[in-house]
Every structure is written in structure tokens, then in C-alpha cells.
Protein backbone atom coordinates (compact mmCIF):
# COMPACT_ATOMS: atom_id res chain seq x y z
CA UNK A 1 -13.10 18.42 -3.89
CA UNK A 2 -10.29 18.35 -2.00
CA UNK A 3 -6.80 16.47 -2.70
CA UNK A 4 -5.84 14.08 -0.61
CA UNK A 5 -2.62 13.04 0.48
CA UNK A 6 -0.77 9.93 1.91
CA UNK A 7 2.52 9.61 3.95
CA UNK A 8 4.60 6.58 5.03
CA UNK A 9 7.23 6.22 7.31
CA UNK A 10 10.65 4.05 7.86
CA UNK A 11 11.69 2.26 10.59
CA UNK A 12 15.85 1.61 10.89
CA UNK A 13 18.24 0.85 12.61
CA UNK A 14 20.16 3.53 14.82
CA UNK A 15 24.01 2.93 13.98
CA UNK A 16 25.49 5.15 16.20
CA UNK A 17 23.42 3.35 18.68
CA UNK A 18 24.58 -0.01 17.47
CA UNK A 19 27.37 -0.98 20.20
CA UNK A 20 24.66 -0.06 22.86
CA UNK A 21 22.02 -2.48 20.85
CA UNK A 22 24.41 -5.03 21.02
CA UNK A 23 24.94 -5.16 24.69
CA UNK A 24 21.55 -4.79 25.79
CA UNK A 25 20.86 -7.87 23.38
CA UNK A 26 23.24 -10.15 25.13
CA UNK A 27 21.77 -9.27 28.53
CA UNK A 28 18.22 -9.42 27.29
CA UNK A 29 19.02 -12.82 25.84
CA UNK A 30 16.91 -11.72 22.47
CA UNK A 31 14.54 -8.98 21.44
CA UNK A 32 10.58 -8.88 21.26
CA UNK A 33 8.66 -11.41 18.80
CA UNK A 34 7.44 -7.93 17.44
CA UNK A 35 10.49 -6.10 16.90
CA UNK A 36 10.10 -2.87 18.77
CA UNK A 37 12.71 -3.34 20.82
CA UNK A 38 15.33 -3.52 17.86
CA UNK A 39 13.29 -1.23 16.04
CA UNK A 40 13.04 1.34 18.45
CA UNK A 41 10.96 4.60 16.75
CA UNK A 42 13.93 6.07 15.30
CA UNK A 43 12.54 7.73 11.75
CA UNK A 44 13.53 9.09 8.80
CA UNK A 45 12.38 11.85 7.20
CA UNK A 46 12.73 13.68 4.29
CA UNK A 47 11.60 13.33 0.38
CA UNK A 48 11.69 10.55 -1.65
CA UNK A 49 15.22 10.15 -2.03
CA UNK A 50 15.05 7.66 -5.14
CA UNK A 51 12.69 9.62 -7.90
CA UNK A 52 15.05 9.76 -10.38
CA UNK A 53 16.03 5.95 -10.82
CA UNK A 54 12.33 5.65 -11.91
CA UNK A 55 11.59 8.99 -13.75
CA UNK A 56 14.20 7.65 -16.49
CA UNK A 57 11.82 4.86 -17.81
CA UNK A 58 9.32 6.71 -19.98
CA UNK A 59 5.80 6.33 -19.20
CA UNK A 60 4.31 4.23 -22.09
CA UNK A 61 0.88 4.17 -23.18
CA UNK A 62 -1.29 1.75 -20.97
CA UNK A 63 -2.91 -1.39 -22.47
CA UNK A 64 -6.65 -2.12 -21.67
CA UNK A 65 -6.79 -4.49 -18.34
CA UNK A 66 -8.61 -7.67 -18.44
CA UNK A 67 -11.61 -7.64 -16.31
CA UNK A 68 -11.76 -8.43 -12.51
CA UNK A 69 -12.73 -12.18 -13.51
CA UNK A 70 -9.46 -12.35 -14.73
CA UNK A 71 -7.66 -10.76 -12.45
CA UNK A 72 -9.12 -12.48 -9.71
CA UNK A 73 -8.46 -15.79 -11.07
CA UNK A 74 -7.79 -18.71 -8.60
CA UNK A 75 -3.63 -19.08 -8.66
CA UNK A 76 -1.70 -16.66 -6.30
CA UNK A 77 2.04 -18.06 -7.47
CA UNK A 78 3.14 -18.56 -10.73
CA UNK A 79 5.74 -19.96 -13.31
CA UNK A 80 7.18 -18.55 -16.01
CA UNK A 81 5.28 -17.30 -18.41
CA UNK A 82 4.97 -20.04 -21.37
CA UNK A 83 5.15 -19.48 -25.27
CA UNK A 84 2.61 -18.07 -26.26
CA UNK A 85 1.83 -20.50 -28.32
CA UNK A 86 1.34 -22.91 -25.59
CA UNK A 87 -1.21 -20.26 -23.92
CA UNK A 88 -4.99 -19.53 -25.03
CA UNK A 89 -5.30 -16.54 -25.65
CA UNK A 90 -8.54 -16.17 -23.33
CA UNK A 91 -6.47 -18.08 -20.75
CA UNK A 92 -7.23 -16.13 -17.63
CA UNK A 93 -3.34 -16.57 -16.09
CA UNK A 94 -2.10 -15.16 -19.71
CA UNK A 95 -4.72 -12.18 -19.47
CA UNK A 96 -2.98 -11.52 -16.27
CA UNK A 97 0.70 -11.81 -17.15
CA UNK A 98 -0.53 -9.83 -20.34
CA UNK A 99 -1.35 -6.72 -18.78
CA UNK A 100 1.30 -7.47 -15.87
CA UNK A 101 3.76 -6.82 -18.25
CA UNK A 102 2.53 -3.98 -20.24
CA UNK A 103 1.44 -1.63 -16.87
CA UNK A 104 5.08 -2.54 -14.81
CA UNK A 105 6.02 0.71 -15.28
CA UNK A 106 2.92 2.35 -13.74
CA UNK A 107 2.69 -0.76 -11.06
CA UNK A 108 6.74 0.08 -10.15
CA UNK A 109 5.95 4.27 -10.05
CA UNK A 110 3.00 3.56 -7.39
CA UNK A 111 5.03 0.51 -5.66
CA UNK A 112 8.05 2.19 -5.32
CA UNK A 113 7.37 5.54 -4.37
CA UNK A 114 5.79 7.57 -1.86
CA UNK A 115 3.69 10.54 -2.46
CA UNK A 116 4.89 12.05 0.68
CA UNK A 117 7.09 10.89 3.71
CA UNK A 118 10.13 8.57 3.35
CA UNK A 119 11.17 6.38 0.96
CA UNK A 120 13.51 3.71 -0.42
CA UNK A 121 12.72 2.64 -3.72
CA UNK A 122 11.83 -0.75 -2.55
CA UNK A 123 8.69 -3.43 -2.16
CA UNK A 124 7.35 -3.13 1.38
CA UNK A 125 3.81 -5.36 2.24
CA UNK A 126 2.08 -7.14 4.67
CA UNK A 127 3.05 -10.82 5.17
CA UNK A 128 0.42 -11.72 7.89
CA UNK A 129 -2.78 -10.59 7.61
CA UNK A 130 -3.87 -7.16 8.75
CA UNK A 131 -5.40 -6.77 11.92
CA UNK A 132 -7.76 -3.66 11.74
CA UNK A 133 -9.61 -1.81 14.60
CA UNK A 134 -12.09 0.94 13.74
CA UNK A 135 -12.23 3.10 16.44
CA UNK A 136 -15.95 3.79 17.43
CA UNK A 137 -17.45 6.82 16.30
CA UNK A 138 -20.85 8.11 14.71
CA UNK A 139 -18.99 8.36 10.92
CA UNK A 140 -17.24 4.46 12.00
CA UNK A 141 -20.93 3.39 12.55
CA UNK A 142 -22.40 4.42 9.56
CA UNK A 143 -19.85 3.68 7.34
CA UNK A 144 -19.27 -0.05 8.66
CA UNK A 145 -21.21 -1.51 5.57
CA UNK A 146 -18.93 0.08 3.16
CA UNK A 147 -15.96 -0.26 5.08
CA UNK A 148 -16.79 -4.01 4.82
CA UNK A 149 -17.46 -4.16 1.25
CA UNK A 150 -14.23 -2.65 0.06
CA UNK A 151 -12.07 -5.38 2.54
CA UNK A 152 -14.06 -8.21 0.94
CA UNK A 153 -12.93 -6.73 -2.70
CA UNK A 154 -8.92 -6.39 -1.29
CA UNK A 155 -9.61 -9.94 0.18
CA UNK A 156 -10.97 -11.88 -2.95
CA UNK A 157 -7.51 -10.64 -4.51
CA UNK A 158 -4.84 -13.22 -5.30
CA UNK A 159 -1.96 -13.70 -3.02
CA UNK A 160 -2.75 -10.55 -0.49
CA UNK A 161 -2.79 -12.04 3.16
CA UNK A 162 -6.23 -10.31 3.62
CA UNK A 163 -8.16 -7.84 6.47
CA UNK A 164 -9.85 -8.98 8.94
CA UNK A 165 -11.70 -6.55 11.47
CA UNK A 166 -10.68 -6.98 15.61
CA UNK A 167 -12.69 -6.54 18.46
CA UNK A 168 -9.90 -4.73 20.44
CA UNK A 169 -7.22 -2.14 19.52
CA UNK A 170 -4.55 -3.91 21.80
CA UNK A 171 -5.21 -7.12 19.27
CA UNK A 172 -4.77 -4.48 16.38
CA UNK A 173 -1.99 -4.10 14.00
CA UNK A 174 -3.36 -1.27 12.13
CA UNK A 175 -6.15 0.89 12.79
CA UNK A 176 -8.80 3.70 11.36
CA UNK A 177 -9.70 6.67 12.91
CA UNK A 178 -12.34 9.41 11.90
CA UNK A 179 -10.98 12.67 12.75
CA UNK A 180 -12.01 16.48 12.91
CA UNK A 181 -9.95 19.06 10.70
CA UNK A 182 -7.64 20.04 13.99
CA UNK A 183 -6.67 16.69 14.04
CA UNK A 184 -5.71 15.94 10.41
CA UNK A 185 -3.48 19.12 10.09
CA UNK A 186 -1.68 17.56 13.46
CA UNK A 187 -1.32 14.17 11.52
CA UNK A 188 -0.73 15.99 8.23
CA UNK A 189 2.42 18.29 10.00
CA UNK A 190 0.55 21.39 8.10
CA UNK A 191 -1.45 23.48 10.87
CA UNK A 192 -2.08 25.93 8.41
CA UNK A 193 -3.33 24.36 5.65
CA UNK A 194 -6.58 22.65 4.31
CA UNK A 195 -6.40 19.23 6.13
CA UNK A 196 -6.65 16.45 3.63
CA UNK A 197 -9.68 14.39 3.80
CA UNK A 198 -7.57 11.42 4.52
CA UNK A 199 -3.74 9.73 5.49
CA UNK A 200 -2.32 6.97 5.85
CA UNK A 201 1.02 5.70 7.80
CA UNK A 202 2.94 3.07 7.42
CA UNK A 203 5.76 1.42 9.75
CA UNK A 204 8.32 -1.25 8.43
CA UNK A 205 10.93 -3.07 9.43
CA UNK A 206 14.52 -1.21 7.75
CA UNK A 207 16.26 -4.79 7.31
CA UNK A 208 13.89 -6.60 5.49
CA UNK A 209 10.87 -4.28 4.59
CA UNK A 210 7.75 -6.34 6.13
CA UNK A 211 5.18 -3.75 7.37
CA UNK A 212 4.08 -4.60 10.47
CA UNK A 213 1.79 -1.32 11.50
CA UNK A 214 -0.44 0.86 9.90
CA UNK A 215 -2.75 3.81 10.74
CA UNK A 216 -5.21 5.41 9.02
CA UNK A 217 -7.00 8.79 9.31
CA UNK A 218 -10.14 9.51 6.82
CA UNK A 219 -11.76 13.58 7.65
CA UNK A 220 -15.12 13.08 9.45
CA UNK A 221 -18.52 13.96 7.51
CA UNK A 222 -19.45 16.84 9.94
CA UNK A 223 -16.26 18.53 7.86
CA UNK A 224 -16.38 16.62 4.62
CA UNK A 225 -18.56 15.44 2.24
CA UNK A 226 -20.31 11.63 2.34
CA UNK A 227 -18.69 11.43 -1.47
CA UNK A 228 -14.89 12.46 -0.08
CA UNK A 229 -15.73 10.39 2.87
CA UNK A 230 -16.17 6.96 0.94
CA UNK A 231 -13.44 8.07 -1.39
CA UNK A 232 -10.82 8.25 1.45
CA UNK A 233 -11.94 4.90 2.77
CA UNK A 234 -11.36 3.52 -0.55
CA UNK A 235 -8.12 5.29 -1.16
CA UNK A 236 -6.17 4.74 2.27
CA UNK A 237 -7.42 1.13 2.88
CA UNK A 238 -5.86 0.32 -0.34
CA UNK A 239 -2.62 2.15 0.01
CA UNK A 240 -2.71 0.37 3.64
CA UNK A 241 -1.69 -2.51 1.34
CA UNK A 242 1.94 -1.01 0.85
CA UNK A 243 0.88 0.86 -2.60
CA UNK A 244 2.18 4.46 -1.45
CA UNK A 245 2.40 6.83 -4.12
CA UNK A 246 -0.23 8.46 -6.36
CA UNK A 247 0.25 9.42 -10.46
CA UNK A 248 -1.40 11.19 -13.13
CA UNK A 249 -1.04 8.60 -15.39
CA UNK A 250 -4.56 6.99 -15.11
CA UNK A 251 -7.09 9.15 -14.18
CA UNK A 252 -9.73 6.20 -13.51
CA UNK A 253 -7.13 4.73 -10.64
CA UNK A 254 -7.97 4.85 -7.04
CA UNK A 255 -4.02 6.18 -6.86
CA UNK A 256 -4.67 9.23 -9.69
CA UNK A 257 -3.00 12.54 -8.50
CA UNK A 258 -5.94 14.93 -9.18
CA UNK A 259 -9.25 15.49 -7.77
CA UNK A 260 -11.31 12.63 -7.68
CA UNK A 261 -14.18 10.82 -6.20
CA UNK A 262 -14.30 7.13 -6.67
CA UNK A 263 -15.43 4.75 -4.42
CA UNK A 264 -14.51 1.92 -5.67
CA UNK A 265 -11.52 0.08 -7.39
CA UNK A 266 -11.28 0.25 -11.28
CA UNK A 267 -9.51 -3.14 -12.86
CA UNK A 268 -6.25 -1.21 -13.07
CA UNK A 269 -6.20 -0.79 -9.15
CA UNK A 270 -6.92 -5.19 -8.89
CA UNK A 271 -4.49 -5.83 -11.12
CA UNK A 272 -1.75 -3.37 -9.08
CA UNK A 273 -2.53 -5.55 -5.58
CA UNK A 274 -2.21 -8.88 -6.81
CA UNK A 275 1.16 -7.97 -9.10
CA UNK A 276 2.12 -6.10 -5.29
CA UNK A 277 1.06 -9.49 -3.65
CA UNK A 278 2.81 -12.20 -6.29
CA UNK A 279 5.35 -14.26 -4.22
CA UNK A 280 8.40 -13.38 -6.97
CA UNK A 281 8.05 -9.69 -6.17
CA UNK A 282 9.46 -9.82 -1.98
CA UNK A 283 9.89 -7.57 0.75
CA UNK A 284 13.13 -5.65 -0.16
CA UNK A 285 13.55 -5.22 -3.73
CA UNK A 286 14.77 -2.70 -6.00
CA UNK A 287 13.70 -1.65 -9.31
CA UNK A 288 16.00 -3.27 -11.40
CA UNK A 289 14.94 -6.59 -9.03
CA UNK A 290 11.38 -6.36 -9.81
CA UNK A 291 11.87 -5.69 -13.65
CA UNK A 292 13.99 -8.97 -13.71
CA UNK A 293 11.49 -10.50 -12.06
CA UNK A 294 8.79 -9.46 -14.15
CA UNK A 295 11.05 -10.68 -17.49
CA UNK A 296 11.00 -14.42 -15.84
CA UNK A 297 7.22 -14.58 -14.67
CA UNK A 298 5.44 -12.13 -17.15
CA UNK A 299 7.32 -12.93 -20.39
């Protein structure tokens, strides 16, 4: 089996270039609807910068997670949590602010880092819903079914904007590819070594933290295995949501460091895209902003 890996990327402003910016703006009379123009490919690299401010909070033992009925329970927004006295205990919202609470600190180490590529320590996600174009190919063919089933499990979850599949790559704002080795190790930035069976990259805006592009890359059969194959899809569709890094902490995650094989997203994984998608965690913030957050809503 072979590890996989996943990389994101940072869009932000050039300062030295600011003065320039400035003056083009006032002859342009305003910048593009999508924000290239402002935004204009200018990267930064490097490693997470910010692993420390979360490697102080201990890893605590993780509670069991309500099922997916619970977790895919009707309300997307919430108020704070109530007494619990005023809650029933098989109350589906409580279930959820229940184990909310007691996995932040696995939730906030695969939210806020990146296994690979650049980071900030902050929430980045979707706010419109995902465009995604599957470019044709034998692997994109057979695989359509599944590829569908796993964007109808991301879409029945609470509060994400959703996936829906376009006809046309110009119409796309994110986009899957099935690639041969050569072409991973060019995406990967490692010619020499194994190429990983999938990646995923992510583009966001530096001001405010909305991704607004995504690609995708899963290792075609011919060089892979049908179970790595399905794996990948799994893995990189879900980390497409804005959930970057990967842990050791729960080996029956669809974001678990070692080797693995799943296909399909354990209750832990649900519950890590809707607390990602609730409207009190936004675009931008720190740690200490979510855990504040998470006091008022989870209790």
C-alpha cells in the first residue's frame, strides 16, 4: 500500500508589488468578479509555519461519535448549547455538540494544518458550491458510480455548500484528473520518488481565506491498485473540502497518517465536515478563535 500525500497552496498578496496594484486598480476601474487579477499566482511555499501553536494542546482520548443519523441531522446553524438539563439526552443536536466538543482537538489538528505545502493556521472552505469536472478518461469512466456516491455522502452533510458535477472544464472550479506515475511525481515536486497514489491542491484567497479552486490528481489503475484507487477518491474529494492535514490519532479516519484502504467515510470523518461547515467557525480564524467558538456553541 502506498502512502498518500496531500498539498495545499496560498494565494497573497504581493506587497512589494502593492503601489503598482494600486495604480493599475484606479485605471482598471476594479478587479475581476473572480479575483485573479488581485490575486495574481504569487505563492508561498514552505512548511507549515504554525505546528507548534497546536502541538501544545495534548491529544486526549477520543469519545465514541454518534452515528451518521445524528450527525446528519436536519439544522446546519446553531445556538448555544443549552443546559443540559434542558437537552434529551438522545437529542440528535446534543449528540452532535457532544462529540463536537470532545474531538475539537483532533477536528482543529486536521482543520488547521496541512500535511504538506503552505499553511496558516487558519479555517479555509468553500462558500459556493464546488464546481467539479472529471476529465474523461478510461479510470474517470469506470469509476463515475463511485465518484458519485461519495459526493452524495459530502452533500447530505449539514451546512457544506455541496458538489455538483459540470459538463465543461471552463464552467469548473475544481477538477479531477487520473494520471500516470510521470505525472504525479511532476505534481508531487519528487521525480525520484514513489508517486503517491493521489494529491490534492488548493487555492485561496490570502485576505479572507475562501477557496475558490481546487485540483485533484488520484494515480490511474494501469499503475495502482482498484483498492488505492477508490481510496484516493475518497481521501482527496474530502480534503477538497478544506480538511488538509492527516494524523495518527484515529486510525479508522479517512485523514489517518498510515497505510490505509478505506473507501468510505467512518462517523468521525461526518462529524469533522459539518463542525468544518458550521456557520460560527468562518473563513479566517485562528485557533484560539475556533476554541472560543466552540465554548459558546458546543458547551
Amino acid at each position: 500500500m502506498i502512502k498518500k500525500r496531500s498539498m495545499s497552496r496560498r494565494l497573497s498578496y504581493l506587497f512589494g508589488l502593492l503601489p503598482l496594484f494600486l495604480f493599475s486598480l484606479l485605471l482598471s476601474g476594479g478587479c475581476a468578479g473572480n479575483g485573479t487579477d488581485v490575486f495574481s499566482g504569487a505563492t508561498l511555499s514552505g512548511d507549515y509555519a504554525h505546528s507548534s501553536l497546536l502541538s501544545e494542546t495534548p491529544s486526549a482520548a477520543f469519545s465514541p461519535i454518534p452515528s451518521s443519523k445524528d450527525i446528519l441531522s436536519p439544522a446546519s446553524g446553531f445556538t448555544p448549547a443549552p443546559d443540559a438539563s434542558e437537552a434529551p439526552s438522545d437529542d440528535p443536536e446534543n449528540a452532535f455538540r457532544k462529540a463536537a466538543r470532545e474531538n475539537l482537538s483532533y477536528y482543529c489538528d486536521i482543520a488547521l494544518k496541512s500535511e504538506f505545502g503552505d499553511s496558516d493556521g487558519k479555517i479555509h472552505k468553500w462558500e459556493d458550491k464546488i464546481r467539479l469536472y472529471v476529465h474523461p478518461s478510461a479510470d474517470a469512466e469506470k469509476y463515475s458510480g463511485f465518484i458519485m456516491e461519495h459526493i452524495e455522502v459530502l452533500n447530505a452533510i449539514p451546512g457544506f455548500p455541496g458538489i455538483e458535477i459540470t459538463g465543461t472544464e471552463e464552467e469548473a472550479s475544481a477538477e479531477l484528473s487520473f494520471v500516470d506515475s510521470g505525472e504525479m511525481r511532476k505534481r508531487s515536486g519528487d521525480a525520484a520518488g514513489s508517486p503517491p497514489c493521489g494529491l490534492v491542491f488548493l487555492s485561496w484567497y490570502g485576505s479572507d481565506c475562501r477557496i475558490f479552486s481546487g485540483e485533484i490528481f488520484i494515480l490511474n489503475e494501469a499503475e495502482s491498485a482498484p483498492e488505492d484507487v477508490r481510496h484516493s477518491i475518497v481521501e482527496e474529494l474530502t480534503q477538497l473540502t478544506g480538511l488538509l492535514n492527516d494524523s495518527y490519532a484515529r486510525p479508522d479516519s479517512i485523514f489517518f497518517q498510515g497505510q490505509s484502504r478505506q473507501d468510505s467515510l467512518a462517523d468521525i470523518d461526518i462529524l469533522l465536515v459539518r463542525m468544518h461547515y458550521i456557520v460560527e467557525f468562518s473563513c479566517g480564524m485562528s485557533y484560539d478563535e475556533v476554541c472560543d467558538a466552540a465554548k459558546r456553541i458546543f458547551g
